[in-house]
Protein backbone atom coordinates (compact mmCIF):
# COMPACT_ATOMS: atom_id res chain seq x y z
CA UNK A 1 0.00 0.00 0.00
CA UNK A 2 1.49 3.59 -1.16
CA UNK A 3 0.20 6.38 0.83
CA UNK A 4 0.60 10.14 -0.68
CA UNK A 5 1.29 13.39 1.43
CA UNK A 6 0.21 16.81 0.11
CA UNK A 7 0.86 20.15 2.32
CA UNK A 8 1.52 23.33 1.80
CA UNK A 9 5.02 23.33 3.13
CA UNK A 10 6.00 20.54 1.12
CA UNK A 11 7.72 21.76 -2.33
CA UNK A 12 6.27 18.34 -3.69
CA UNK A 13 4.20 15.66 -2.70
CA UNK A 14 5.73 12.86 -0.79
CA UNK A 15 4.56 9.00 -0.59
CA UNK A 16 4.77 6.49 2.10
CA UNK A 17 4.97 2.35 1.00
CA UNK A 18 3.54 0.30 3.53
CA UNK A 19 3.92 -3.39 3.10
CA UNK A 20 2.28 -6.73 4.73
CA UNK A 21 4.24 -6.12 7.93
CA UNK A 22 3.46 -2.79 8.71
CA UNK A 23 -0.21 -3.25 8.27
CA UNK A 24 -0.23 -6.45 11.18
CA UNK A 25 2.00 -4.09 13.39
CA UNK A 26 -0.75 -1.56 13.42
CA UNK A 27 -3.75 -3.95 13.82
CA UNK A 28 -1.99 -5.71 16.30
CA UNK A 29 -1.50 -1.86 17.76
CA UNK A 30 -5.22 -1.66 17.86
CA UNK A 31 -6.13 -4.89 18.84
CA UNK A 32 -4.06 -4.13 22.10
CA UNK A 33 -5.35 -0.47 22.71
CA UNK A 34 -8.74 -1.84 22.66
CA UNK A 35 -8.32 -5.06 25.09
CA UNK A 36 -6.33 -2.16 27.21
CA UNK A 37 -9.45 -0.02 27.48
CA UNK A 38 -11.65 -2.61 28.13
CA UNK A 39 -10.14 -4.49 31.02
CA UNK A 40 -9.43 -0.62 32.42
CA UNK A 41 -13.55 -0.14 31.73
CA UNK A 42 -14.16 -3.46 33.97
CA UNK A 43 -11.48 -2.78 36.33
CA UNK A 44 -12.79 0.77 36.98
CA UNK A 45 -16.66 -0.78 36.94
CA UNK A 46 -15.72 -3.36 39.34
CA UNK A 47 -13.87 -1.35 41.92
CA UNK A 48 -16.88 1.34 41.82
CA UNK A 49 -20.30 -1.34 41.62
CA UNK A 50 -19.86 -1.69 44.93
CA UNK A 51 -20.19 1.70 46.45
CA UNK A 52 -23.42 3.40 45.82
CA UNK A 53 -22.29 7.15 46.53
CA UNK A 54 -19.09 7.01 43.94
CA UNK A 55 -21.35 5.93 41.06
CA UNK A 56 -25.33 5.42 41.37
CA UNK A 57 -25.16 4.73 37.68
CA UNK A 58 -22.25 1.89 37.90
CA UNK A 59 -24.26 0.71 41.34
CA UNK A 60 -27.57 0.39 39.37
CA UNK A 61 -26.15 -1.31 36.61
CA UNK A 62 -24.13 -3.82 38.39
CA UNK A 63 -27.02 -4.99 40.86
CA UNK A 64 -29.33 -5.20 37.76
CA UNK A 65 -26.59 -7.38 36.08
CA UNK A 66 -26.55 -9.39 39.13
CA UNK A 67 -30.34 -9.72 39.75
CA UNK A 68 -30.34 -11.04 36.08
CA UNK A 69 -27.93 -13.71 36.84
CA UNK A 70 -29.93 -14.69 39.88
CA UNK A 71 -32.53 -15.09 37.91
CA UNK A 72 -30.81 -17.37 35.17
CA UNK A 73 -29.23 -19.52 37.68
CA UNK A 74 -32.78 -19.76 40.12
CA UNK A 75 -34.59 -20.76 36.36
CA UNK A 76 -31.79 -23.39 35.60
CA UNK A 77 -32.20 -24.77 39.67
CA UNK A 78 -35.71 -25.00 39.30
CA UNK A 79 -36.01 -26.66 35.92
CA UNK A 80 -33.71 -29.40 36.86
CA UNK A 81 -35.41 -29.68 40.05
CA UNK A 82 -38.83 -30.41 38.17
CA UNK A 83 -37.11 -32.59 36.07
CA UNK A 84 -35.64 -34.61 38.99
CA UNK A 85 -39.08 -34.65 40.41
CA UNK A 86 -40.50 -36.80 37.23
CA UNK A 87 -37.63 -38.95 37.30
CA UNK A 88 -38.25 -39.29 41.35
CA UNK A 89 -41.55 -39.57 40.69
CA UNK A 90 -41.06 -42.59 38.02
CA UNK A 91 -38.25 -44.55 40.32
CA UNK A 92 -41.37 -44.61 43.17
CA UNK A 93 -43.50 -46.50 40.69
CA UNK A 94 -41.14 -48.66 39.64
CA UNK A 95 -40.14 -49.54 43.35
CA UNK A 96 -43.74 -50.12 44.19
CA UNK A 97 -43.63 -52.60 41.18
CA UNK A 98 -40.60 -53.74 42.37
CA UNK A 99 -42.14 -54.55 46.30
CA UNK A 100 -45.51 -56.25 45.00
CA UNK A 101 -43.03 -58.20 42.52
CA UNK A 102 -40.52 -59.01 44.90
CA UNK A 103 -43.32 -60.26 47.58
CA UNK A 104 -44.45 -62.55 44.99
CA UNK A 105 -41.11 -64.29 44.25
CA UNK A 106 -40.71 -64.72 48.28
CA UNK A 107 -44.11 -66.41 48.39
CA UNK A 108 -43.29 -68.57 45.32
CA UNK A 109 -39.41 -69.38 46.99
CA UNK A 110 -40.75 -70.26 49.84
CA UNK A 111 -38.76 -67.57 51.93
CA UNK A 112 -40.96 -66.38 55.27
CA UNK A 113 -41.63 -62.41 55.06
CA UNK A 114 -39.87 -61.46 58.85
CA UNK A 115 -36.70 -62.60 56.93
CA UNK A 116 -37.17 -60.56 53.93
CA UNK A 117 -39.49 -57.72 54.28
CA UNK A 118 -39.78 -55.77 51.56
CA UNK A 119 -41.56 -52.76 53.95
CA UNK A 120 -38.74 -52.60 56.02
CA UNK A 121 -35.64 -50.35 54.71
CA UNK A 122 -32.79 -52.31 55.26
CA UNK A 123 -29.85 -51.42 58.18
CA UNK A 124 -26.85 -49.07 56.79
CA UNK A 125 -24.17 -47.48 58.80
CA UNK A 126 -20.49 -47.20 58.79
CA UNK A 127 -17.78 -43.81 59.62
CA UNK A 128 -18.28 -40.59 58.27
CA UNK A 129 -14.43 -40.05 57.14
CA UNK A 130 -12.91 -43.38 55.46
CA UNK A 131 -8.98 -43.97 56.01
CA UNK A 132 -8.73 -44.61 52.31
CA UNK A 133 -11.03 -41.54 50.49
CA UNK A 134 -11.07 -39.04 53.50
CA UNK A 135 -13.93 -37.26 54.24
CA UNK A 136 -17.35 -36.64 52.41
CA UNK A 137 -17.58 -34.71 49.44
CA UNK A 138 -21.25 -32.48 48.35
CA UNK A 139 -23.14 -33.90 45.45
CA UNK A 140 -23.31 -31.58 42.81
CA UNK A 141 -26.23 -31.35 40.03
CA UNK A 142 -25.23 -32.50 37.34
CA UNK A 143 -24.03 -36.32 39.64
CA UNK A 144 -26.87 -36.27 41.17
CA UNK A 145 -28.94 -36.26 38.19
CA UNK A 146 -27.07 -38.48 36.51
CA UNK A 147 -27.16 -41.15 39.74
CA UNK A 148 -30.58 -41.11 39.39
CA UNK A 149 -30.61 -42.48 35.77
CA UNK A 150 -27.96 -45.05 36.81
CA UNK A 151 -30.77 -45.93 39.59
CA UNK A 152 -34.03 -45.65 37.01
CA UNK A 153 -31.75 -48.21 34.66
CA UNK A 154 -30.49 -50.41 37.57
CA UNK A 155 -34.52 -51.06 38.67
CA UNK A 156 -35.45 -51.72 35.27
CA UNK A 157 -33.09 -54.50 34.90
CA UNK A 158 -33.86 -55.68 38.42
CA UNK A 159 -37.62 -55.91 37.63
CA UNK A 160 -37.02 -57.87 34.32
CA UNK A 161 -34.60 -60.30 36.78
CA UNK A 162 -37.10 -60.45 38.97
CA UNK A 163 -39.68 -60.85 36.15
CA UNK A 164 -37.91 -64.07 34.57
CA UNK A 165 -37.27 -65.75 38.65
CA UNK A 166 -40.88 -65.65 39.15
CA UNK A 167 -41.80 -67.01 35.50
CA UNK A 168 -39.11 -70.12 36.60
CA UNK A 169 -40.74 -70.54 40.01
CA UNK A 170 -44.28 -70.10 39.02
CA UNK A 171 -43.53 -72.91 36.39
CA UNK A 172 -41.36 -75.01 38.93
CA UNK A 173 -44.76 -74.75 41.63
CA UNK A 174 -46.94 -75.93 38.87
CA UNK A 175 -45.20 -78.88 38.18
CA UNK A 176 -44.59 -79.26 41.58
CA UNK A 177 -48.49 -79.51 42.02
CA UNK A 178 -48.82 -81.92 38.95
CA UNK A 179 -46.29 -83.93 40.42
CA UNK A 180 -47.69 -87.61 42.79
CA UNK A 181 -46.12 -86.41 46.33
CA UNK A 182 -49.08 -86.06 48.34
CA UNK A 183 -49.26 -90.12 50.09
CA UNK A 184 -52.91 -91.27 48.81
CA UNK A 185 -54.06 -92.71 52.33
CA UNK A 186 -53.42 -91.70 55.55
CA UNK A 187 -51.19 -94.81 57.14
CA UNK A 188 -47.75 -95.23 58.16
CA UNK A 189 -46.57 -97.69 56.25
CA UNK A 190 -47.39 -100.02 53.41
CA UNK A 191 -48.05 -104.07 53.69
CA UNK A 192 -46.15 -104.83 49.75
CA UNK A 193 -43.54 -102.99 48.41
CA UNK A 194 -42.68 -102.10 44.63
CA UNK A 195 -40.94 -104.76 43.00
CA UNK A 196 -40.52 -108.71 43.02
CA UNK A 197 -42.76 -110.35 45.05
CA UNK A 198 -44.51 -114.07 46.30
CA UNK A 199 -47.27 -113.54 44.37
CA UNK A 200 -50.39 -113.91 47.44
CA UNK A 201 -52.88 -115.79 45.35
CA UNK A 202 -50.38 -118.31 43.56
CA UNK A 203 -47.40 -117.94 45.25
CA UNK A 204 -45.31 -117.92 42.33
CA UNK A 205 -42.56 -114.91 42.31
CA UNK A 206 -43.93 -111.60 40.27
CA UNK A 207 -43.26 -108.43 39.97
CA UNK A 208 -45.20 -105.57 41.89
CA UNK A 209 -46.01 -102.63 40.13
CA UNK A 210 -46.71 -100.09 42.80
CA UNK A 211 -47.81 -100.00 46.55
CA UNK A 212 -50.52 -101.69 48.67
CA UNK A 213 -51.61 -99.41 51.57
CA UNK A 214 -53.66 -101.08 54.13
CA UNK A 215 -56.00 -99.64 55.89
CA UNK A 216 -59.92 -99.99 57.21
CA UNK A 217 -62.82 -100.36 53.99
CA UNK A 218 -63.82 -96.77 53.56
CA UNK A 219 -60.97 -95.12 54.84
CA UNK A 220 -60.26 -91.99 52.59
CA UNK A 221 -58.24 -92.21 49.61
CA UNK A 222 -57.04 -88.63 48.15
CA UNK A 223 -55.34 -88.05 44.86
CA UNK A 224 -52.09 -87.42 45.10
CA UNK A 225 -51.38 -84.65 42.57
CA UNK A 226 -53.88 -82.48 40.55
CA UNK A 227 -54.77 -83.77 37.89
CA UNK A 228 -57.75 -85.10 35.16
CA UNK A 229 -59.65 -87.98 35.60
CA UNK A 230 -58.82 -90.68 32.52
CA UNK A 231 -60.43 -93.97 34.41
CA UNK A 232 -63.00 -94.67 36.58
CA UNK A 233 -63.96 -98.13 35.64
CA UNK A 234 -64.62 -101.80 37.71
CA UNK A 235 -61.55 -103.85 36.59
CA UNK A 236 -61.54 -107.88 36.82
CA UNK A 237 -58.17 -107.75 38.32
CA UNK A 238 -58.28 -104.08 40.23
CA UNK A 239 -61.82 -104.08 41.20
CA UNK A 240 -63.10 -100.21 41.65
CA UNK A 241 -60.10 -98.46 39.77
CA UNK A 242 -59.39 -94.97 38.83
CA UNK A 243 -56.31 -93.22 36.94
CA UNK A 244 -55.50 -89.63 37.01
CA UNK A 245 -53.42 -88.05 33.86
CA UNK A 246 -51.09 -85.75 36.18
CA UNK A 247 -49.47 -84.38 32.35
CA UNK A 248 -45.94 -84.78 31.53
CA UNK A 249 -46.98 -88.29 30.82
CA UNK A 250 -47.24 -88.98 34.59
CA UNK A 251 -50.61 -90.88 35.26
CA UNK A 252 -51.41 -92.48 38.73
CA UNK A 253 -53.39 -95.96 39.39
CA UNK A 254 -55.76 -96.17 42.47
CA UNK A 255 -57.40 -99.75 42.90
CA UNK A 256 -59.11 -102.22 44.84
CA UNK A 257 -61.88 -99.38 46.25
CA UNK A 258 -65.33 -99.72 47.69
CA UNK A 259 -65.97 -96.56 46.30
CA UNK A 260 -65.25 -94.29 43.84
CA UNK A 261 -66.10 -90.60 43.89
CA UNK A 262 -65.45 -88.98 40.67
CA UNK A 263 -65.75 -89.75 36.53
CA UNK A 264 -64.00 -89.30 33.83
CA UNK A 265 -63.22 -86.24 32.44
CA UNK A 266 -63.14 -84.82 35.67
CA UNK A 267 -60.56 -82.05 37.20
CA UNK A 268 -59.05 -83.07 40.88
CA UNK A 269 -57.09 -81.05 42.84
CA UNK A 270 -54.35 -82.52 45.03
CA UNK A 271 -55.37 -83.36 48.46
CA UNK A 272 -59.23 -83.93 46.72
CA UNK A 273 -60.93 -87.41 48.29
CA UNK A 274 -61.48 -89.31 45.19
CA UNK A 275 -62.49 -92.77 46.73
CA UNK A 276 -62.64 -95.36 49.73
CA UNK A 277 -60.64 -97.64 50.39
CA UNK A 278 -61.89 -101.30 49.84
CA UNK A 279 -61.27 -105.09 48.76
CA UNK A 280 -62.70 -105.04 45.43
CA UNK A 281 -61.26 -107.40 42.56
CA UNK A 282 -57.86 -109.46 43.59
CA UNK A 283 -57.46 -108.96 46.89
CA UNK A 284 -56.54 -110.70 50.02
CA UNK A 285 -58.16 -107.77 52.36
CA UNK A 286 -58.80 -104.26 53.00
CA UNK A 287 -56.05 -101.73 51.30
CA UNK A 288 -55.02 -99.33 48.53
CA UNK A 289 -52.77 -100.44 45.44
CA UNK A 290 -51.31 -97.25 44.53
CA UNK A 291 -48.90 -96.85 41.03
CA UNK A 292 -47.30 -94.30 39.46
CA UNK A 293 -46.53 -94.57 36.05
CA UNK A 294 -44.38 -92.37 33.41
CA UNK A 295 -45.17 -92.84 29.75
CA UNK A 296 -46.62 -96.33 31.12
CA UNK A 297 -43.76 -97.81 32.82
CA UNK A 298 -44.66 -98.21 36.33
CA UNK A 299 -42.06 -96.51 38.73
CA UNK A 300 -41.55 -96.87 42.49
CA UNK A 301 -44.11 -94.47 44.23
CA UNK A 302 -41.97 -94.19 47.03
CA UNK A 303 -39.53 -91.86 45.34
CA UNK A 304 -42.17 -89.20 44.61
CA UNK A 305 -43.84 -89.97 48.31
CA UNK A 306 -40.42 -88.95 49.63
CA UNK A 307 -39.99 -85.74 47.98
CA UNK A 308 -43.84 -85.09 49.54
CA UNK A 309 -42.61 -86.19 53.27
CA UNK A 310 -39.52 -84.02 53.14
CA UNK A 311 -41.84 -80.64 51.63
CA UNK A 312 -43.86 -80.97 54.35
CA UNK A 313 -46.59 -82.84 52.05
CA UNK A 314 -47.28 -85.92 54.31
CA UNK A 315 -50.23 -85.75 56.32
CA UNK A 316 -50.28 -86.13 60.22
CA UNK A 317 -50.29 -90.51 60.55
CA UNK A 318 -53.35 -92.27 62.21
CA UNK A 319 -52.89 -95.64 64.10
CA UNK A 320 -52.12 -98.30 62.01
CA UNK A 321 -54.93 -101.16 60.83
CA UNK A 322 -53.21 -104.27 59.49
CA UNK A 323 -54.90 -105.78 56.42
CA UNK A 324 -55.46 -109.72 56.95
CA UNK A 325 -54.49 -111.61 53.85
């Protein structure tokens, strides 16, 4: 750039060349007399805001300048604050799910509610100042918004846990319920075992397919799982038989009754008195013949009558009436 001078005084005109660096000396020349004034404008304005006689004006200014920030930062507090409120608000339903779903799972395990109570908050304590992080620190904002999403995520997952362990015990009671436990009549012990026998009509050796029970005619016989009623017939060899379809290809044989209280096609629940006890068909006296069968293989009641006595299935024993043969 070429600048030309013209006075008076001169006897001709006279130019100046400026090049690239004398242009960036001068705007950097600027640049620093204006960042000068300025931070000698806020210097002078913050010395003065504070005292009302040296300059109303300044005063004025200042306290409106702070009054507005007030207000920004009191607008920004209470919209997170309402938004924290939802998210409460949302974690309180979800832990009231939570409770009414975790109440269910302890009734399903089993578990007695004075050892879990989901009412209750559970005991917490410890020191105030830990040897390895020192002392307590404030939550800010911004953490404490953001460990209450960690929270609203951590519940969700817990109720979908929670969700799939009562699906597995709900399914595990079922078949618990569909499954021959409950002892059919109410004596201590039974007069033939499962397995090889003396046959007690030709005393040849034979195999015995289930359990004889004996006990008075008309004693109560109950079914031993819930289940549907596929037989209730007279039989030439069981006399007053029924069989109950348990599913899972578990059925169960009662025979030898006096009488029989249900037909087929009916629905029993376990524990339900579904005949007498009699001496109907081949029989030596008075008792129950009780099988168990799986795809129609007999199996050895006894194993699923144990897994009754130790749940607590096995009713309270009467005094025992011996059969005669």
């Amino acid at each position: 750039m070429q600048i030309i001078l013209l006075h008076p005084r001169f006897t001709k005109a006279r130019s100046v060349t400026l090049g690239t660096k004398h242009l960036l000396l001068m705007l950097l020349l600027l640049v620093g007399v204006i960042a000068g004034a300025s931070l000698s404008i806020t210097y002078f304005l913050l010395n003065k805001a504070g005292d009302p006689d040296a300059a109303p004006m300044l005063h004025k200014l200042a306290v409106s300048m702070s009054q507005e920030e007030d207000g920004r930062n009191e607008k920004f507090l209470k919209e997170n604050l309402a938004m924290m409120a939802v998210k409460v608000g949302e974690m309180q339903a979800q832990m009231m799910r939570l409770d009414a779903l975790g109440e269910r799972v302890q009734g399903l395990a089993g578990i007695r509610p004075e050892e879990f109570n989901f009412k209750e908050l559970p005991g917490r304590g410890g020191a105030e100042v830990s040897s390895i992080a020192g002392a307590g620190r404030d939550v800010g904002m911004d953490e404490l918004r953001r460990m209450l999403d960690n929270l609203a995520v951590d519940a969700g997952h817990r109720t979908d846990y929670l969700n799939a362990v009562e699906s597995t015990l709900m399914g595990d009671k079922i078949k618990s319920r569909l499954l021959p436990t409950n002892q059919p009549v109410n004596v201590a012990y039974n007069s033939s075992s499962f397995g090889w026998r003396l046959d007690p009509f030709s005393g040849h050796n034979a195999f015995h397919e289930g359990l004889d029970f004996p006990a008075p005619v008309g004693t109560r016989i109950v079914a031993a799982a819930a289940g549907v009623v596929i037989a209730s017939e007279y039989h030439y060899q069981f006399g007053n038989m029924l069989e109950i379809d348990h599913g899972n290809n578990i059925i169960t044989r009662y025979a030898h009754a006096s009488r029989l209280f249900v037909k087929v096609g009916d629905i029993v629940k376990r524990g339900q008195h579904v005949a007498d006890v009699g001496s109907t068909g081949r029989s030596t006296g008075a008792h129950l013949h009780f099988e168990v069968r799986i795809r129609g293989i007999a199996q050895d009641p006894r194993k699923f009558l144990a897994l009754g006595a130790t749940g607590g299935n096995q009713p309270k024993q009467m005094p025992v009436f011996v059969a005669g043969r």
